[in-house]
C-alpha atoms as a PDB file:
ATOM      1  CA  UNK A   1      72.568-146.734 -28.328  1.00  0.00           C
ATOM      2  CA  UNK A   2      72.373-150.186 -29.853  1.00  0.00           C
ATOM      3  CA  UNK A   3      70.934-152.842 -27.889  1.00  0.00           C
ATOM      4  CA  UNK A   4      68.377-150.631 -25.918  1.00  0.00           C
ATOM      5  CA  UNK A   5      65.150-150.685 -26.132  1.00  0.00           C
ATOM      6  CA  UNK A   6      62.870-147.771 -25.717  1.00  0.00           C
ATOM      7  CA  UNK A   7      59.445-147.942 -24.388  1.00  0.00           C
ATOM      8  CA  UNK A   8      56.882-146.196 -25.527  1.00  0.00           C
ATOM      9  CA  UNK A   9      55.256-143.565 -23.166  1.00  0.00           C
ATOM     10  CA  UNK A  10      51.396-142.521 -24.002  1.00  0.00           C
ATOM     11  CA  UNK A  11      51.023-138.705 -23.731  1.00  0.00           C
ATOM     12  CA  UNK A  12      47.819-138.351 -22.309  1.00  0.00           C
ATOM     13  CA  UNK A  13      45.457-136.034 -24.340  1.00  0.00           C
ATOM     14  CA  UNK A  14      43.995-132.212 -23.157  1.00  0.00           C
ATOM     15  CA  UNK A  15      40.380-132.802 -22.073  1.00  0.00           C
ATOM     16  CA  UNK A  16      37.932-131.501 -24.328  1.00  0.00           C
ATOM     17  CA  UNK A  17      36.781-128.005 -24.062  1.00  0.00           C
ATOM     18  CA  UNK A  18      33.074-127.741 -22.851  1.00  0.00           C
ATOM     19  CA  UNK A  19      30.643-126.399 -25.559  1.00  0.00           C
ATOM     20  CA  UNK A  20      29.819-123.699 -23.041  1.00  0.00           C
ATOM     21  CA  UNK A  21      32.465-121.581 -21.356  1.00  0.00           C
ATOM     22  CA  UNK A  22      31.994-120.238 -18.294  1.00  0.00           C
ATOM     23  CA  UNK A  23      32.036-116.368 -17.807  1.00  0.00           C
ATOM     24  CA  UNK A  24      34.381-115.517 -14.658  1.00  0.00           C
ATOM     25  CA  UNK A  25      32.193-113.861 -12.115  1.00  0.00           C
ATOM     26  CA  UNK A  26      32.652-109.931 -11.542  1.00  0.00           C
ATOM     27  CA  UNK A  27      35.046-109.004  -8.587  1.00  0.00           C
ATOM     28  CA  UNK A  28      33.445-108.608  -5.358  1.00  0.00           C
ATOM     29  CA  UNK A  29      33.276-105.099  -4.408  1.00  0.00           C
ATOM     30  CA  UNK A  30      35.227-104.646  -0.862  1.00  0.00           C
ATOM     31  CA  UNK A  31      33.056-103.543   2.027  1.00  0.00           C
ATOM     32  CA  UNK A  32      34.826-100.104   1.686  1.00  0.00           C
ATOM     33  CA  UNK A  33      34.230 -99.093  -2.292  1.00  0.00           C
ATOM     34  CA  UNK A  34      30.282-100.015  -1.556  1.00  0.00           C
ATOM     35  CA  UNK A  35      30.547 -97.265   1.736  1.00  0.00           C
ATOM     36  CA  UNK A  36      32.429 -94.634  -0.147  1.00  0.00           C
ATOM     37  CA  UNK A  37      31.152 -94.372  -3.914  1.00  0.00           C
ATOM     38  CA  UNK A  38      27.069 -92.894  -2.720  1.00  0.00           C
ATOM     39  CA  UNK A  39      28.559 -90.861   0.260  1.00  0.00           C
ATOM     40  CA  UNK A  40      31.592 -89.469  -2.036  1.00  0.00           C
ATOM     41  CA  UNK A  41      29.328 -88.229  -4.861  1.00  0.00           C
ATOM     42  CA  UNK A  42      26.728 -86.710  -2.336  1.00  0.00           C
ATOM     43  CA  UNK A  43      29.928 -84.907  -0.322  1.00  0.00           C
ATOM     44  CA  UNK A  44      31.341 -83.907  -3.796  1.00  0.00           C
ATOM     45  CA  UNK A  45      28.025 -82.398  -4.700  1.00  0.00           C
ATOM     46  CA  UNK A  46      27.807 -80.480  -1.754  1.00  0.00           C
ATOM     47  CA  UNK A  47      31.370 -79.240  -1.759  1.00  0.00           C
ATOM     48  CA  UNK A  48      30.783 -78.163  -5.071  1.00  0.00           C
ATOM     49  CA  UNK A  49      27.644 -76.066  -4.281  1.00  0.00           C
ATOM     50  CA  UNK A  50      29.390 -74.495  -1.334  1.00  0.00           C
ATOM     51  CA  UNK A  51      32.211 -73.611  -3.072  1.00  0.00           C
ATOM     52  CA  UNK A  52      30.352 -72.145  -6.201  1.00  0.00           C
ATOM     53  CA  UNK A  53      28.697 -69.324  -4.080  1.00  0.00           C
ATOM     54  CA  UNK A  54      31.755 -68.846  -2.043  1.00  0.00           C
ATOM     55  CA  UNK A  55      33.728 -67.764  -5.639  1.00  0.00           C
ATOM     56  CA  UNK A  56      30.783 -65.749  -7.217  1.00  0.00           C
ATOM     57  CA  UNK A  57      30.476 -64.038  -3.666  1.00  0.00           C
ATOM     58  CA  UNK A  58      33.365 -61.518  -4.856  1.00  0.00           C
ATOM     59  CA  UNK A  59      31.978 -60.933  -8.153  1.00  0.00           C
ATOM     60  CA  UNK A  60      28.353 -59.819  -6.736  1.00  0.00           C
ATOM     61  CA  UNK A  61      29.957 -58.179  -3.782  1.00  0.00           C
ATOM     62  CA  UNK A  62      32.189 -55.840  -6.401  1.00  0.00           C
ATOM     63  CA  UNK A  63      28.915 -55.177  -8.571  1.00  0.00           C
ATOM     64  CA  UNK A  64      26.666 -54.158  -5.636  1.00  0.00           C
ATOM     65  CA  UNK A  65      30.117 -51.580  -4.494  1.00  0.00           C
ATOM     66  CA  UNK A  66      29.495 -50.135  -7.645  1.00  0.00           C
ATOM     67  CA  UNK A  67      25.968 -49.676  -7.652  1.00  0.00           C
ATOM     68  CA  UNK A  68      26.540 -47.938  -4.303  1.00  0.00           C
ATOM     69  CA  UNK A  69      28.940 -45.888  -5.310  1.00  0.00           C
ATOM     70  CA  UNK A  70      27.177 -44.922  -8.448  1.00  0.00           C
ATOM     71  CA  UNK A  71      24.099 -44.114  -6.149  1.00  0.00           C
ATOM     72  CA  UNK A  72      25.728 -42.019  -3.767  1.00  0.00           C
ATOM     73  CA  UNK A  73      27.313 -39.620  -6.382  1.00  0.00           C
ATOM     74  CA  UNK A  74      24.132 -39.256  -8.420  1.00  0.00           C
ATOM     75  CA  UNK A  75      23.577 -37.805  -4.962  1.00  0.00           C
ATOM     76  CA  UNK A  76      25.778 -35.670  -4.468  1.00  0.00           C
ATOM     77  CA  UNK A  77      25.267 -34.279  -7.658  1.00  0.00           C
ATOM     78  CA  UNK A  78      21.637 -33.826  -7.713  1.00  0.00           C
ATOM     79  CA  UNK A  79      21.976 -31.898  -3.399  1.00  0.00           C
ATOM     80  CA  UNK A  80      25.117 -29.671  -5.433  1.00  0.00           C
ATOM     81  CA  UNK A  81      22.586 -28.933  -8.093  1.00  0.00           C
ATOM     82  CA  UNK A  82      19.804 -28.213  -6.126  1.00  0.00           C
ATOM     83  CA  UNK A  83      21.973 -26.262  -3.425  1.00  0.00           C
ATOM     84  CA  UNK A  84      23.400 -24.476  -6.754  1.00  0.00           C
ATOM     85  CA  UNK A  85      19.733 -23.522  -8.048  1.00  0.00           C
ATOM     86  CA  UNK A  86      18.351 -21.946  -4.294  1.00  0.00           C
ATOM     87  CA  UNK A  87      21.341 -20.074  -4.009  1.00  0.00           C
ATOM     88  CA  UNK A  88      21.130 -18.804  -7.412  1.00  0.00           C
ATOM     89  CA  UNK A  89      17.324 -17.721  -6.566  1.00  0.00           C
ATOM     90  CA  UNK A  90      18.076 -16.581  -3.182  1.00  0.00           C
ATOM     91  CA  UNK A  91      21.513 -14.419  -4.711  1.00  0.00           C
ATOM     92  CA  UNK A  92      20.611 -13.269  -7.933  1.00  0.00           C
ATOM     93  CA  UNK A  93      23.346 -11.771 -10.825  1.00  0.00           C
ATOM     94  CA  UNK A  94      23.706  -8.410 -10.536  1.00  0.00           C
ATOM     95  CA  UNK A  95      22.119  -6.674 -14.076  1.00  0.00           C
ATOM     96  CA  UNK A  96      24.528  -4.683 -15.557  1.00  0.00           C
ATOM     97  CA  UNK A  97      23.341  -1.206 -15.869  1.00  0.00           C
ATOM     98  CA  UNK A  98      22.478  -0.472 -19.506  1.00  0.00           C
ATOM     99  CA  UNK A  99      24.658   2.574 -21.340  1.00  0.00           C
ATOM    100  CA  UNK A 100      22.312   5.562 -21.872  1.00  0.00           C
ATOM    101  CA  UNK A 101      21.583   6.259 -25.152  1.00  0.00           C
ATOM    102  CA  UNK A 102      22.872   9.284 -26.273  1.00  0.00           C
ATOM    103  CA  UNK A 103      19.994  11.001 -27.575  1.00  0.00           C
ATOM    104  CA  UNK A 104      20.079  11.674 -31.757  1.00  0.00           C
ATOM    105  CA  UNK A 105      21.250  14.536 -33.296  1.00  0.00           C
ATOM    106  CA  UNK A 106      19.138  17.948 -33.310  1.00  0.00           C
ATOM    107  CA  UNK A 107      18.818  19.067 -36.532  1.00  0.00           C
ATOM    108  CA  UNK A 108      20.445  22.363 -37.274  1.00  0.00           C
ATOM    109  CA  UNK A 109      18.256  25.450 -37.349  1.00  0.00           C
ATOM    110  CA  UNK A 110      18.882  27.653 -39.495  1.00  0.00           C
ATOM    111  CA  UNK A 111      20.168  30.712 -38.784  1.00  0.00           C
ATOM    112  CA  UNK A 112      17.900  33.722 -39.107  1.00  0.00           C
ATOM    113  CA  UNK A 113      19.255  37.175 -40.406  1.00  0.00           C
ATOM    114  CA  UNK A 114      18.625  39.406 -37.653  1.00  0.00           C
ATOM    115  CA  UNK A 115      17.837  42.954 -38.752  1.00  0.00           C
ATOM    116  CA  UNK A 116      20.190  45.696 -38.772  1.00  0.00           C
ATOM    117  CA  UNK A 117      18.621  47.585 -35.991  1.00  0.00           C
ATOM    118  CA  UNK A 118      18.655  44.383 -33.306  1.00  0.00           C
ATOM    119  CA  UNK A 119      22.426  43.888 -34.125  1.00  0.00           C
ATOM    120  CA  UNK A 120      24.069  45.722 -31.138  1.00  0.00           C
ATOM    121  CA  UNK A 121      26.941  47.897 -31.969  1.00  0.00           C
ATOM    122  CA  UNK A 122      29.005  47.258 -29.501  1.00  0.00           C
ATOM    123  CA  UNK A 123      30.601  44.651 -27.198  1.00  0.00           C
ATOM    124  CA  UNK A 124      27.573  43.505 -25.036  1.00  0.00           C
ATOM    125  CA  UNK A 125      29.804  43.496 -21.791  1.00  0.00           C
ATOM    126  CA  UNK A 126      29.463  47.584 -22.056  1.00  0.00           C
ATOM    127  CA  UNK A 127      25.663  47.324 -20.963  1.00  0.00           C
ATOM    128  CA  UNK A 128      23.576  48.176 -18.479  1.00  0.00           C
ATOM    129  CA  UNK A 129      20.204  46.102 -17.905  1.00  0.00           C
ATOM    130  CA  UNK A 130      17.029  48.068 -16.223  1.00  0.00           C
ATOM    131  CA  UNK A 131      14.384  45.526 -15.649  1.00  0.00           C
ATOM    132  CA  UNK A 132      10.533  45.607 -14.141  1.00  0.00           C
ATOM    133  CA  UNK A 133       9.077  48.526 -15.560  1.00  0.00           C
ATOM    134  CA  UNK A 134       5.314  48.222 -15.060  1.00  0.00           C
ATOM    135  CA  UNK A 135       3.918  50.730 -17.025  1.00  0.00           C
ATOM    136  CA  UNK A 136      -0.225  51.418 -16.582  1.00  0.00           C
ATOM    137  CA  UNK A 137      -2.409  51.995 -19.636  1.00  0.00           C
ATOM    138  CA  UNK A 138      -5.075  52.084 -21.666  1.00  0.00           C
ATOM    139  CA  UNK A 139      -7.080  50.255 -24.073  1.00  0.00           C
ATOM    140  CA  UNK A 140      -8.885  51.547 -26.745  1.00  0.00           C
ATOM    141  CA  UNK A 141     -12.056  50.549 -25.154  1.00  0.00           C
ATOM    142  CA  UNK A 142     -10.498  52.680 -21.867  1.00  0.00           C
ATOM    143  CA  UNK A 143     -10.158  49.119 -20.238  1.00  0.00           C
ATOM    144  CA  UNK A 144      -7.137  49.559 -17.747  1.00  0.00           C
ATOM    145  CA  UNK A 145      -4.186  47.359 -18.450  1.00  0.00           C
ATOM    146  CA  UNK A 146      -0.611  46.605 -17.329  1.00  0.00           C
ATOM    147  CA  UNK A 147       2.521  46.653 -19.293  1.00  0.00           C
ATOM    148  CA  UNK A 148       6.034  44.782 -18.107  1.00  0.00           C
ATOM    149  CA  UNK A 149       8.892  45.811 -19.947  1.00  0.00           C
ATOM    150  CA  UNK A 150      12.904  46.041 -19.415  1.00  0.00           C
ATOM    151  CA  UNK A 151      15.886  47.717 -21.361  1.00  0.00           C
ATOM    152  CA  UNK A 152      18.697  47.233 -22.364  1.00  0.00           C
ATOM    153  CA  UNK A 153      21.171  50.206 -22.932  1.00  0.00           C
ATOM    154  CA  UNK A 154      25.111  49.965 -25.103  1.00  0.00           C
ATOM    155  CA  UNK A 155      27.387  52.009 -24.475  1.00  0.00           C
ATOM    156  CA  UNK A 156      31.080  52.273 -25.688  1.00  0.00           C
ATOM    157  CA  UNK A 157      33.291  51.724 -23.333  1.00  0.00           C
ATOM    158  CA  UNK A 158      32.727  50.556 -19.118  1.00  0.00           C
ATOM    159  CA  UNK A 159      33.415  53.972 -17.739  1.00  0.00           C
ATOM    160  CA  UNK A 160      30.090  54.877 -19.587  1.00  0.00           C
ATOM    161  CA  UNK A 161      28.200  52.068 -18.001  1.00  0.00           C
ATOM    162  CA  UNK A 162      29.784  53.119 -14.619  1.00  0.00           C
ATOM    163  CA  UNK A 163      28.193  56.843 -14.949  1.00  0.00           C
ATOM    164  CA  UNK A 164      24.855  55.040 -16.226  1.00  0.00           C
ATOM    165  CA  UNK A 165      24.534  52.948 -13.015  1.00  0.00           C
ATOM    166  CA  UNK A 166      25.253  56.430 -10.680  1.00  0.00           C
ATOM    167  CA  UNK A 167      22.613  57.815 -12.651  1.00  0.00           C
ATOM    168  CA  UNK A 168      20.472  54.781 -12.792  1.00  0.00           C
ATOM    169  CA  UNK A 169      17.180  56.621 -10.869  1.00  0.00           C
ATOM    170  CA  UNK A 170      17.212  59.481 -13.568  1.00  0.00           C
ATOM    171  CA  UNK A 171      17.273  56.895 -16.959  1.00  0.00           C
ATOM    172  CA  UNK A 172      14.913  54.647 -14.956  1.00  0.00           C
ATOM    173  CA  UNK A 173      12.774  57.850 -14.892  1.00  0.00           C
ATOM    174  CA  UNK A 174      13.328  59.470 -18.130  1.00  0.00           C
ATOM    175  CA  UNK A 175      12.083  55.900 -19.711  1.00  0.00           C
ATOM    176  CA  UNK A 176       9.303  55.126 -17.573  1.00  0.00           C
ATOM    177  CA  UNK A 177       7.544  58.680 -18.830  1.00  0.00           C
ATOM    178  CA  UNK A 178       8.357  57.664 -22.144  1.00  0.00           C
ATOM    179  CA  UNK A 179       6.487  54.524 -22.114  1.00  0.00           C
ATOM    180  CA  UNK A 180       3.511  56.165 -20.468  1.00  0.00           C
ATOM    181  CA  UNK A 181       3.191  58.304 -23.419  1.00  0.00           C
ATOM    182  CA  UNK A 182       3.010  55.528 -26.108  1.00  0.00           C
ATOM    183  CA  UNK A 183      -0.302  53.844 -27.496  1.00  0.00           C
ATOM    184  CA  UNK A 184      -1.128  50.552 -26.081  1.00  0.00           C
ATOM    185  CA  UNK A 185      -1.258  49.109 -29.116  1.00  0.00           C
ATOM    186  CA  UNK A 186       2.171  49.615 -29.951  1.00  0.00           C
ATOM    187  CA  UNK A 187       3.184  46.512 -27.726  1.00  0.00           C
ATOM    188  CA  UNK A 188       0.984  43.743 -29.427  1.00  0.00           C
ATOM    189  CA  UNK A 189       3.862  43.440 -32.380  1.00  0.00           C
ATOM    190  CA  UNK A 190       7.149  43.482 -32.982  1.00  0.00           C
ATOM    191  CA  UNK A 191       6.848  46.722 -35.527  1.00  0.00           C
ATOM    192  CA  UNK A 192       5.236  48.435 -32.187  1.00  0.00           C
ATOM    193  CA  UNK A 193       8.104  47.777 -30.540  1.00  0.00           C
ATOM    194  CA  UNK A 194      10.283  49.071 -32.917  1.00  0.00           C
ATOM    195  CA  UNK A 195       8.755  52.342 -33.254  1.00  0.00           C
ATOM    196  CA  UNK A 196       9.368  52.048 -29.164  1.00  0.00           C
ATOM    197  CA  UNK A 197      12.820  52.049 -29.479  1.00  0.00           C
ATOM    198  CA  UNK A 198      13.149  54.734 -31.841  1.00  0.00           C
ATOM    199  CA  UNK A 199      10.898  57.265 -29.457  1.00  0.00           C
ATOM    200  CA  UNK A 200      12.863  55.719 -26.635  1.00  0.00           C
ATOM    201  CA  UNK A 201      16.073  57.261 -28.102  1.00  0.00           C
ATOM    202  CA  UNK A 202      15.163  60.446 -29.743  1.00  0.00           C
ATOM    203  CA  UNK A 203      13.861  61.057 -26.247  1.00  0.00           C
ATOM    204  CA  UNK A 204      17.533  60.159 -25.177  1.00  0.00           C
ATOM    205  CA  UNK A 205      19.181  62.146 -27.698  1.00  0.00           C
ATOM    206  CA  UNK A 206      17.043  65.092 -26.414  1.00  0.00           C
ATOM    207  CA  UNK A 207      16.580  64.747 -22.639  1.00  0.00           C
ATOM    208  CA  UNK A 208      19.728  62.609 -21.784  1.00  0.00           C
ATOM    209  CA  UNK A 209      20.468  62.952 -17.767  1.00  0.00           C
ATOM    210  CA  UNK A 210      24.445  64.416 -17.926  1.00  0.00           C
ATOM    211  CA  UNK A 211      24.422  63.966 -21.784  1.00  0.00           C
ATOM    212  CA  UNK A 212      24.586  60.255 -21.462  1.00  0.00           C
ATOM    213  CA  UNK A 213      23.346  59.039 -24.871  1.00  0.00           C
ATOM    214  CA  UNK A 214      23.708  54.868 -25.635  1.00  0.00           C
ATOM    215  CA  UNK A 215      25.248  53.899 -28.659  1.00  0.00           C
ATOM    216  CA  UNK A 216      22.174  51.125 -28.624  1.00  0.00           C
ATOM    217  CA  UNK A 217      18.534  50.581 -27.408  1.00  0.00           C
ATOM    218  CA  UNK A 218      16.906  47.123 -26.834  1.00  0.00           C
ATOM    219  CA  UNK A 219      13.419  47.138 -25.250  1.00  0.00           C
ATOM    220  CA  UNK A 220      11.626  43.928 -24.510  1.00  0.00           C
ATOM    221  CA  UNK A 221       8.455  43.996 -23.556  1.00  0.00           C
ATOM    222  CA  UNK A 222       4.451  42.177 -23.050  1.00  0.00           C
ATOM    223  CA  UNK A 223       1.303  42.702 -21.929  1.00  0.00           C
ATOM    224  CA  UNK A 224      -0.080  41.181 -19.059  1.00  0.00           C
ATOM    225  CA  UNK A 225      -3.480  39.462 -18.962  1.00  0.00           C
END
């Protein structure tokens, strides 16, 4: 406004910053973060080593159940096994029996032509057999020696043979004479023999008890040593 005067007010000046400045000192740890910071890491350490074994506890607890349980049935096995084995010695498998061979073919003989006068003429059932004639004789030397013979005599029909076996004593007789009258020698081959038959029934065509005559003569006979 005119007419006043204003007076003149001297700001004072900022005091001059020092050359150095002065670094404000670090915070003063309370009395509780210099009790807790060495006693927390040593409790942390040790709750950390308590608690590591406490969670691999499970882990090695679950391996050695399964190494146990592994053991136990290789144990098993191996008592089955051997149990399986003693038995099997003890209790052997019955062997099978083997099928018999059947034993090879024979080979077929051949079939030999009998001769005309060996062939009996009739049926065989209309026989009669006289066995064990023992017939005393000669050889040439005069040596005494014994010869066993038996025949066989054919007839036609069975009412023949039944009239040969009442009569039986008398052919027995009639052929026993007859082979004392025959060489020795006659009997050492089968053409002896032969020649036996034939006498043997001309003397039944001759000297027949009842007229009995056989339709066929077979006379077997050896020499005993």
């Amino acid at each position: 406004m005119p007419g006043e005067t204003f007076e003149e007010t001297e700001v004072p000046s900022a005091p001059e910053a020092s050359s150095t400045e002065e670094t404000p000192p670090p915070p003063e740890e309370g009395p509780e973060s210099e009790e807790d910071s060495p006693e927390k890491l040593i409790r942390a350490l040790e709750r950390e080593e308590e608690e590591a074994p406490s969670e691999k506890e499970p882990s090695r607890f679950s391996a050695g159940n399964l190494f146990f349980l592994v053991g136990i049935g290789l144990s098993l096995v191996g008592i089955l096994l051997g149990g399986f084995f003693l038995w099997k010695l003890l209790h052997p498998f019955p062997k099978t029996p083997s099928s018999p061979k059947s034993p090879p073919p024979s080979p077929e003989k051949p079939v030999s032509k009998a001769s005309p006068s060996s062939i009996p003429l009739v049926k065989t059932e209309f026989s009669l057999v006289l066995k064990h004639f023992l017939i005393p004789l000669e050889t040439e030397g005069g040596a005494p020696v014994f010869v066993k013979a038996s025949v066989i005599l054919y007839f036609e029909s069975q009412r023949e043979v039944l009239r040969a076996k009442r009569i039986e004593k008398a052919l027995r007789g009639l052929i026993y004479d007859t082979f004392r009258g025959i060489p020795f020698y006659y009997w050492r081959s089968p053409e002896g023999v032969a020649k036996i038959r034939e006498a043997l029934f001309e003397v039944f065509r001759t000297r027949a008890p009842e007229g009995l005559v056989p339709k066929e003569i077979e006379v077997r006979g050896y020499i005993l040593k």
